[in-house]
Each structure stands twice: as C-alpha cells, then as structure tokens.
Protein backbone atom coordinates (compact mmCIF):
# COMPACT_ATOMS: atom_id res chain seq x y z
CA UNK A 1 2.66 -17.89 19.97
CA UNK A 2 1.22 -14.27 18.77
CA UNK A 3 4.62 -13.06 18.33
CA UNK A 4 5.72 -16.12 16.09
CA UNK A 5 2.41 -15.09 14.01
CA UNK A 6 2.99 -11.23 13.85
CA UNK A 7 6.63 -11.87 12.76
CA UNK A 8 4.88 -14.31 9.72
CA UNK A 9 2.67 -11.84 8.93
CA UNK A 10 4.92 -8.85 9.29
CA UNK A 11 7.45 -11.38 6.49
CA UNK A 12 4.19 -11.95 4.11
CA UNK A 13 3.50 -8.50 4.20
CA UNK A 14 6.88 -7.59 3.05
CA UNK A 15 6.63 -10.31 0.25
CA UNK A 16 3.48 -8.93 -1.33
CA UNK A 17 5.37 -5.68 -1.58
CA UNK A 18 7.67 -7.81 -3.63
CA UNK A 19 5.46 -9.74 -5.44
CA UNK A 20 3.20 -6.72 -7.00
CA UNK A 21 6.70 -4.46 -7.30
CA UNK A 22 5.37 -1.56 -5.05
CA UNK A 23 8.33 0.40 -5.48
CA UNK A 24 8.23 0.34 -9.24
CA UNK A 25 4.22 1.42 -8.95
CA UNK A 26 4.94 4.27 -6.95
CA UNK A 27 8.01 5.35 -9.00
CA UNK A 28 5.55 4.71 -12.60
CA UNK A 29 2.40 6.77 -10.76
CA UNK A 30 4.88 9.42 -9.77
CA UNK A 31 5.95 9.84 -13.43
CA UNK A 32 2.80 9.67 -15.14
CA UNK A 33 1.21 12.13 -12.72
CA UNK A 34 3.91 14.24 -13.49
CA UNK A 35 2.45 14.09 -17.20
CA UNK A 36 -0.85 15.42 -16.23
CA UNK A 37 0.30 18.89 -14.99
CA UNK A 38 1.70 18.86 -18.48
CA UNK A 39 0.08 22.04 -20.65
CA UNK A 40 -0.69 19.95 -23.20
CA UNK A 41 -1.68 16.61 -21.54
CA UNK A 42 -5.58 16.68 -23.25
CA UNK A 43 -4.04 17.56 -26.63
CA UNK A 44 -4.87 13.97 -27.09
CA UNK A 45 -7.87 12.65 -25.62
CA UNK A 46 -7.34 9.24 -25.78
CA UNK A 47 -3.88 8.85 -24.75
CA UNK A 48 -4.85 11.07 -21.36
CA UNK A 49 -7.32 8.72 -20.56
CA UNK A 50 -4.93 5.63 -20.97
CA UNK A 51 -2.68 7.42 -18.81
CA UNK A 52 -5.17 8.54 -16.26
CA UNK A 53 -6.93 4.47 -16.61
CA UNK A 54 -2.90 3.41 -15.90
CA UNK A 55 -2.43 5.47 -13.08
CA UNK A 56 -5.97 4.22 -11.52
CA UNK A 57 -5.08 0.84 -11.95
CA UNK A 58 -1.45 1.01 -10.28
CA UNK A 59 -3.10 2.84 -7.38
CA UNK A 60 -5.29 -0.04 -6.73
CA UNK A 61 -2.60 -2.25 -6.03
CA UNK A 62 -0.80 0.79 -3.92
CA UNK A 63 -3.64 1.83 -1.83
CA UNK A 64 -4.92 -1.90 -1.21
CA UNK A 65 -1.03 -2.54 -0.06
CA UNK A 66 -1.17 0.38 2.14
CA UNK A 67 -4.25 -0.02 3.80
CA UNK A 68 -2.73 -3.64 4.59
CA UNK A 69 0.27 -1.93 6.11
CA UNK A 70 -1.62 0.25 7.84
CA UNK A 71 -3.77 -3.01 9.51
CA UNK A 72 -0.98 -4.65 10.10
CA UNK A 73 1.29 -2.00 11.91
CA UNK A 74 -2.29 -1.41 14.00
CA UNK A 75 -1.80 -4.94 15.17
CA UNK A 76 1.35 -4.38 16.03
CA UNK A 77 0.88 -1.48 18.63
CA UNK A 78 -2.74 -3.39 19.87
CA UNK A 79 -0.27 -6.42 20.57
CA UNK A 80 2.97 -4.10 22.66
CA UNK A 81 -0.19 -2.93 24.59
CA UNK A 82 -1.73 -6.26 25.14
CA UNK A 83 2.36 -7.19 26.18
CA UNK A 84 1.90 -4.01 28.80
CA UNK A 85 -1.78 -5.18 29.66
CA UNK A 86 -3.16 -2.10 28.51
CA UNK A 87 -5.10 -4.16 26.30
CA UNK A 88 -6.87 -6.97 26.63
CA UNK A 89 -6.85 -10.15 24.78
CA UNK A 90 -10.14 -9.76 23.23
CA UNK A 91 -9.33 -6.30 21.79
CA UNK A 92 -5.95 -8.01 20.42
C-alpha cells in the first residue's frame, strides 16, 4: 500500500540523516562560518580556503539532504490530497 511505502521512505529518510550526521554538519558549518566574519580570517590565505573548501563540502551533504526532505514532505501533502481526491493518482 502507498502508505506502507511513504512510512519506509519517511524511516530511510530519517536514517540518512543519521548516517551522514546532519546535525553535527550543521552545528560544524555554523562554527566555521562564524570564522569568516572574523577580522582577520584572510590573514592566512591558505587556511581560509581550507575552511571555506570544508564548509563547501559539508554543505553538499546538507543541501542534497534537504532537497530530499523537501521531495519527500512534497509527497507527502500530493498523497493527503490524493486521500481527499483532490489529486489524482497519476499526479501522486
């Protein structure tokens, strides 16, 4: 049944937010952004454009989690209205 499938998806979803640590990601971007308001953050080159590389990279894995999310939770809705028949199957 769809619902049996959303509620797997909805529990994989939630795993890969696990798996790649999300939470830690955000809390690491947050921090190193932080570091780039710093006055002195190009003082050194090379170590702002690790930090500015490490940032990118952790954003990858946020942004290509959220846009998942953001799939997923449009599925949801699409399937409550396909429940209400406000939308049809082939739109589901």
């Amino acid at each position: 049944e769809a619902n049996e499938t959303i509620k797997d998806l909805r529990k994989r979803l939630e795993a890969l937010g696990g798996i790649f640590d999300l939470d830690k990601k955000l809390k690491e971007i947050k921090e190193e952004e932080e570091k780039t308001q710093e006055p002195d953050f190009w003082n050194d080159p090379k170590q702002a454009e690790s930090l500015l590389k490490s940032i990118k990279e952790k954003k990858y894995w946020t942004d290509a989690y959220d846009r998942a999310k953001g799939t997923f939770d449009d599925l949801e809705v699409l399937y409550d209205f396909h429940l209400e028949d406000e939308a049809s199957e082939e739109e589901l």
